[in-house]
N, C-alpha and C. Protein backbone atom coordinates (compact mmCIF):
# COMPACT_ATOMS: atom_id res chain seq x y z
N UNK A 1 18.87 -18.69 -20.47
CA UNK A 1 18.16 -17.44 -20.46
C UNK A 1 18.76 -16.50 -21.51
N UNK A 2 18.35 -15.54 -21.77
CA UNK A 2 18.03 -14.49 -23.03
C UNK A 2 19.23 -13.47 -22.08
N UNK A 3 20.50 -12.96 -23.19
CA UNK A 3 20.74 -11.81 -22.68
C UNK A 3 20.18 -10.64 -22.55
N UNK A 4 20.44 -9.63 -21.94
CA UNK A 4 19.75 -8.38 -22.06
C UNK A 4 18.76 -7.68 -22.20
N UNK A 5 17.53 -8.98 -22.00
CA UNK A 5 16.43 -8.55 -21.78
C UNK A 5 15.68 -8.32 -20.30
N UNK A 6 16.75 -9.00 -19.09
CA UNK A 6 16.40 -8.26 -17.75
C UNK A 6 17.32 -6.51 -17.16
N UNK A 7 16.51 -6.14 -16.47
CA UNK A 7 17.09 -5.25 -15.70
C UNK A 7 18.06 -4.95 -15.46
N UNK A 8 18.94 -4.43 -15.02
CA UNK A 8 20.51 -3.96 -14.35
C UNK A 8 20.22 -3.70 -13.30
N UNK A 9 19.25 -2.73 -13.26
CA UNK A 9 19.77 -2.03 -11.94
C UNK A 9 18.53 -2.64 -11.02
N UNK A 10 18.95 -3.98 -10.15
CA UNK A 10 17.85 -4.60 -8.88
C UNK A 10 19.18 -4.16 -7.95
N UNK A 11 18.07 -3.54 -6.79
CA UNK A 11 18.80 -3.37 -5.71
C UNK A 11 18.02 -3.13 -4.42
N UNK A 12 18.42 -3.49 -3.12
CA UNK A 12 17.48 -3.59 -2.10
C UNK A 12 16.91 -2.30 -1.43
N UNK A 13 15.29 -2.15 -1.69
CA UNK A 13 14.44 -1.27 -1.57
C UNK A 13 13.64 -1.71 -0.17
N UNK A 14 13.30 -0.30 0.44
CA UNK A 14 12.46 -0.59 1.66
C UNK A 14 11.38 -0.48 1.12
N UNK A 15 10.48 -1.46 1.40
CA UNK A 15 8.33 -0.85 1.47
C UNK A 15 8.34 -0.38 2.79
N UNK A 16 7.50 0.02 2.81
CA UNK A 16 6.86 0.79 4.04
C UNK A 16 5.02 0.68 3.79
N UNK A 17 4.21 0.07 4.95
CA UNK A 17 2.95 -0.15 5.01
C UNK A 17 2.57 0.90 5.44
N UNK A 18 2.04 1.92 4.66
CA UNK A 18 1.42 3.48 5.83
C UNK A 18 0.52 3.36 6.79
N UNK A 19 -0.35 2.09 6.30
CA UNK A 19 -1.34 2.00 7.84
C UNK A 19 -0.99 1.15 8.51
N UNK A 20 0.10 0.30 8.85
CA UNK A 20 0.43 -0.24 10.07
C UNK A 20 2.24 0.09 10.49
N UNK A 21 2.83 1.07 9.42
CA UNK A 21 4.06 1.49 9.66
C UNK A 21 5.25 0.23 9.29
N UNK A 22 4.71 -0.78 8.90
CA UNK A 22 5.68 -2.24 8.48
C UNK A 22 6.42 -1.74 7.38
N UNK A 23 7.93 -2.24 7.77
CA UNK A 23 9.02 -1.87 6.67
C UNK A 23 9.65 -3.25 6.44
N UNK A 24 9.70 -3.42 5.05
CA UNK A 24 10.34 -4.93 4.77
C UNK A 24 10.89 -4.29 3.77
N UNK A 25 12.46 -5.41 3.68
CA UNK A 25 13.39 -4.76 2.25
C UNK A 25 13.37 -6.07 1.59
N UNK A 26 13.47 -6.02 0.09
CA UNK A 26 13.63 -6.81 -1.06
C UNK A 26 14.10 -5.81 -2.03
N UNK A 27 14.63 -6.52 -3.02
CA UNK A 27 15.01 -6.34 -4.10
C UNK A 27 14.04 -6.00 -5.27
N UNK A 28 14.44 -4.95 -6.06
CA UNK A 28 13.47 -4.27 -7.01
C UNK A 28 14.10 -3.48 -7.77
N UNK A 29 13.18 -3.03 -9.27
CA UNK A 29 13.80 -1.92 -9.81
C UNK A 29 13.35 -0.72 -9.76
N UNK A 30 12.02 -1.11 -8.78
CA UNK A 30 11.07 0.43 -8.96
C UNK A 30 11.85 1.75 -8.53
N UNK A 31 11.45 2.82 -9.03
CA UNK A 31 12.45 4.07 -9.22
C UNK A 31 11.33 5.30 -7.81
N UNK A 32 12.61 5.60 -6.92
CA UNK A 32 11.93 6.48 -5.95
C UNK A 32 12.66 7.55 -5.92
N UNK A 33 12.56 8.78 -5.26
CA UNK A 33 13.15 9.68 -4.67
C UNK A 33 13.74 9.64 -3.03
N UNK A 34 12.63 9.07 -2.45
CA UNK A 34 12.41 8.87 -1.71
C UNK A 34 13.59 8.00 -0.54
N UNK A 35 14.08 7.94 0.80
CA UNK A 35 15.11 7.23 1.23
C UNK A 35 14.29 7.49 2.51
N UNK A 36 14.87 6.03 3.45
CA UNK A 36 14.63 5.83 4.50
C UNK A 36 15.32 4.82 5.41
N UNK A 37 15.93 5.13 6.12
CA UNK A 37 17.23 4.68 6.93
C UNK A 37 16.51 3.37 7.82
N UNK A 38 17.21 2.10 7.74
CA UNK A 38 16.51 0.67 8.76
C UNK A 38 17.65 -0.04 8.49
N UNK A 39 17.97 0.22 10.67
CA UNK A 39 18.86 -0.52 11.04
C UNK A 39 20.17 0.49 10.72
N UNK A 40 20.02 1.72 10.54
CA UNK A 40 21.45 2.32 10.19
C UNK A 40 21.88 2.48 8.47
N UNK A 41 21.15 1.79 7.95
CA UNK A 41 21.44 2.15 6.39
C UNK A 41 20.34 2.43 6.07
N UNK A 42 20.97 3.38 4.64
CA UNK A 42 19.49 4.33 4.15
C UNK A 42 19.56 3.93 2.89
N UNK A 43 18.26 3.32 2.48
CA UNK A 43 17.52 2.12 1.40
C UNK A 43 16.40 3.20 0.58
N UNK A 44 16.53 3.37 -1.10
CA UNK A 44 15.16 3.78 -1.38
C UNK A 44 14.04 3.68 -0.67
N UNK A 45 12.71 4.10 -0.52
CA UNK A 45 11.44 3.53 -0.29
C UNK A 45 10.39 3.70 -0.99
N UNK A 46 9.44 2.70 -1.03
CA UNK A 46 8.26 2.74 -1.43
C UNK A 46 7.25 2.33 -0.67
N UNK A 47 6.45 3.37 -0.96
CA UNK A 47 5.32 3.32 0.53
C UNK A 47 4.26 2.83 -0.27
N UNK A 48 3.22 1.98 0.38
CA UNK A 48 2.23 0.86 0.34
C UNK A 48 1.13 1.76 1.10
N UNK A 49 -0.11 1.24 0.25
CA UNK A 49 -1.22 1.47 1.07
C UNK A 49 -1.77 0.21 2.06
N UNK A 50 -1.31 -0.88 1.47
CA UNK A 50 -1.86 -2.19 1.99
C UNK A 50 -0.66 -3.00 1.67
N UNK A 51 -0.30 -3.89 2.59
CA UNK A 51 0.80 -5.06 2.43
C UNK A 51 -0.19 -6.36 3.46
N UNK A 52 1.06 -7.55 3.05
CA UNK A 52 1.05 -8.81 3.64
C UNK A 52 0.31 -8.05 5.26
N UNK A 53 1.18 -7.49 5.91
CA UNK A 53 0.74 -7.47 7.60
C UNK A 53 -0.05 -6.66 7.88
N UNK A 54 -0.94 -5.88 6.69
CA UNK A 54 -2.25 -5.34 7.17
C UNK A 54 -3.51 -6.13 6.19
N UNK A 55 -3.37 -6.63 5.19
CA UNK A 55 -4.28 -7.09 4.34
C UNK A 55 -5.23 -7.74 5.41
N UNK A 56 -7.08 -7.84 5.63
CA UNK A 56 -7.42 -8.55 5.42
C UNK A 56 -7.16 -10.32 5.92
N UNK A 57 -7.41 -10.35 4.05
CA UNK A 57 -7.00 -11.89 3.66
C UNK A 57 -5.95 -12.80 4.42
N UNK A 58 -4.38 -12.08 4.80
CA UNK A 58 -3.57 -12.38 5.44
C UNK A 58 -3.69 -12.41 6.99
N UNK A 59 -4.40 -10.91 7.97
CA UNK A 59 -4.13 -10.94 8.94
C UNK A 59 -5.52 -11.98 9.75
N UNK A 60 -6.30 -12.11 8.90
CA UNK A 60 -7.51 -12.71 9.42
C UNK A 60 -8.57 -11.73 10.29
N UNK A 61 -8.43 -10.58 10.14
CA UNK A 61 -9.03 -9.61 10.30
C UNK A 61 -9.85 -8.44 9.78
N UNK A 62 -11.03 -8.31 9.51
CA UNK A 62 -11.80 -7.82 8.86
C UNK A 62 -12.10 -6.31 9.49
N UNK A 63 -11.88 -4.93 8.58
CA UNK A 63 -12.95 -4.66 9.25
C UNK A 63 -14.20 -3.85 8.70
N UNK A 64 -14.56 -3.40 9.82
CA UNK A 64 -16.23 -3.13 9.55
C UNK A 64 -16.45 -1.85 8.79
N UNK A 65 -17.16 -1.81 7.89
CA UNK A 65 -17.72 -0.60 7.06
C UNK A 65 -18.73 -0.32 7.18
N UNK A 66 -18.98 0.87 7.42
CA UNK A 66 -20.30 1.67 7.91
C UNK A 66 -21.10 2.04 6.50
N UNK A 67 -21.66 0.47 5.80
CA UNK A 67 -22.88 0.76 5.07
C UNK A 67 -24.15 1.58 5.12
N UNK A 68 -24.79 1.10 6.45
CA UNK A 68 -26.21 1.92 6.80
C UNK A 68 -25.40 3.88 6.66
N UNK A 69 -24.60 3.75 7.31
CA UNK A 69 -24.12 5.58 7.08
C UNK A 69 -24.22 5.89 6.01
N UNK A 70 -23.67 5.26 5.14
CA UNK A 70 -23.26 5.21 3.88
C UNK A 70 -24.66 5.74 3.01
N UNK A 71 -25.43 4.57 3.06
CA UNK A 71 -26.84 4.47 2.55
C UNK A 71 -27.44 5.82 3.00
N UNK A 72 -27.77 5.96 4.45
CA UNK A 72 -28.41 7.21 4.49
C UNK A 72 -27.97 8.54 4.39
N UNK A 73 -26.48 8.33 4.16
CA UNK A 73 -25.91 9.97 3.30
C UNK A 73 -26.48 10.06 2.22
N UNK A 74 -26.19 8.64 1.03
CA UNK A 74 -27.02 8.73 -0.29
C UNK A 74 -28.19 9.43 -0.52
N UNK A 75 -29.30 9.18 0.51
CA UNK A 75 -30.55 8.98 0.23
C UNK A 75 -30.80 10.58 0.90
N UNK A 76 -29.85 11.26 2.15
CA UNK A 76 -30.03 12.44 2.21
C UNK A 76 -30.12 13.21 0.95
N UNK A 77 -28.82 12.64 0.18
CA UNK A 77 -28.59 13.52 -1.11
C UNK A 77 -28.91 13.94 -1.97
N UNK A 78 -29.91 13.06 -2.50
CA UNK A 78 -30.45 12.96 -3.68
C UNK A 78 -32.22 12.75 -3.43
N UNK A 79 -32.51 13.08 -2.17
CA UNK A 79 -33.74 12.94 -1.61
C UNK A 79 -34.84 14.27 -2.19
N UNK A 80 -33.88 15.31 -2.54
CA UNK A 80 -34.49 16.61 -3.44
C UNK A 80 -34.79 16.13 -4.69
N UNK A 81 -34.12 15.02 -5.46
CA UNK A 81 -34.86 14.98 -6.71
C UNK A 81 -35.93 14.10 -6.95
N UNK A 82 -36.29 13.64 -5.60
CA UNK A 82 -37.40 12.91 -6.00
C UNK A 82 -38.70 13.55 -6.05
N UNK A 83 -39.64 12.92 -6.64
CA UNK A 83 -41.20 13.55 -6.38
C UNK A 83 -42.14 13.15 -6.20
C-alpha cells in the first residue's frame, strides 16, 4: 500500500438512527461536534435518518404512503387554474 494517502485520524464514532433511536459504533473519520455517552464512554456522533435496523429493504417492512391524500391535495391545488 501507498504511504500517506489514508487518513490519520479513524477513531470509534457512534451513529445514532433518529427514527428508531439505534446506536452502533465503528470506526470513521467523519468530523462532528456532537458527543454521546454508550455504555459509560462518550464517542463523537452522527445521527442517521435511516440505517440497517430501520431500512425497509433490511427490516422486511414496508410502510404505507398515503398516495390518494397526496393526489387529492394536488388536485385541490391547482384545481383554480383550470378551465
Amino acid at each position: 500500500m501507498r504511504k500517506g494517502i489514508h487518513p490519520e485520524n479513524y477513531r470509534i464514532v457512534a451513529f445514532k438512527d433518529m427514527s428508531n433511536e439505534d446506536v452502533f459504533l465503528t470506526k470513521s473519520t467523519a468530523e462532528t461536534s456532537e458527543t454521546l455517552e454508550v455504555d459509560g464512554v462518550e464517542y463523537p456522533v452522527i445521527k442517521l435518518e435511516i440505517s440497517r435496523t430501520s431500512h425497509p429493504f433490511y427490516t422486511g417492512k414496508s410502510k404505507l404512503v398515503d398516495t390518494a391524500g397526496r393526489i387529492d391535495k394536488f388536485k385541490n391545488k391547482y384545481a383554480k387554474f383550470q378551465k
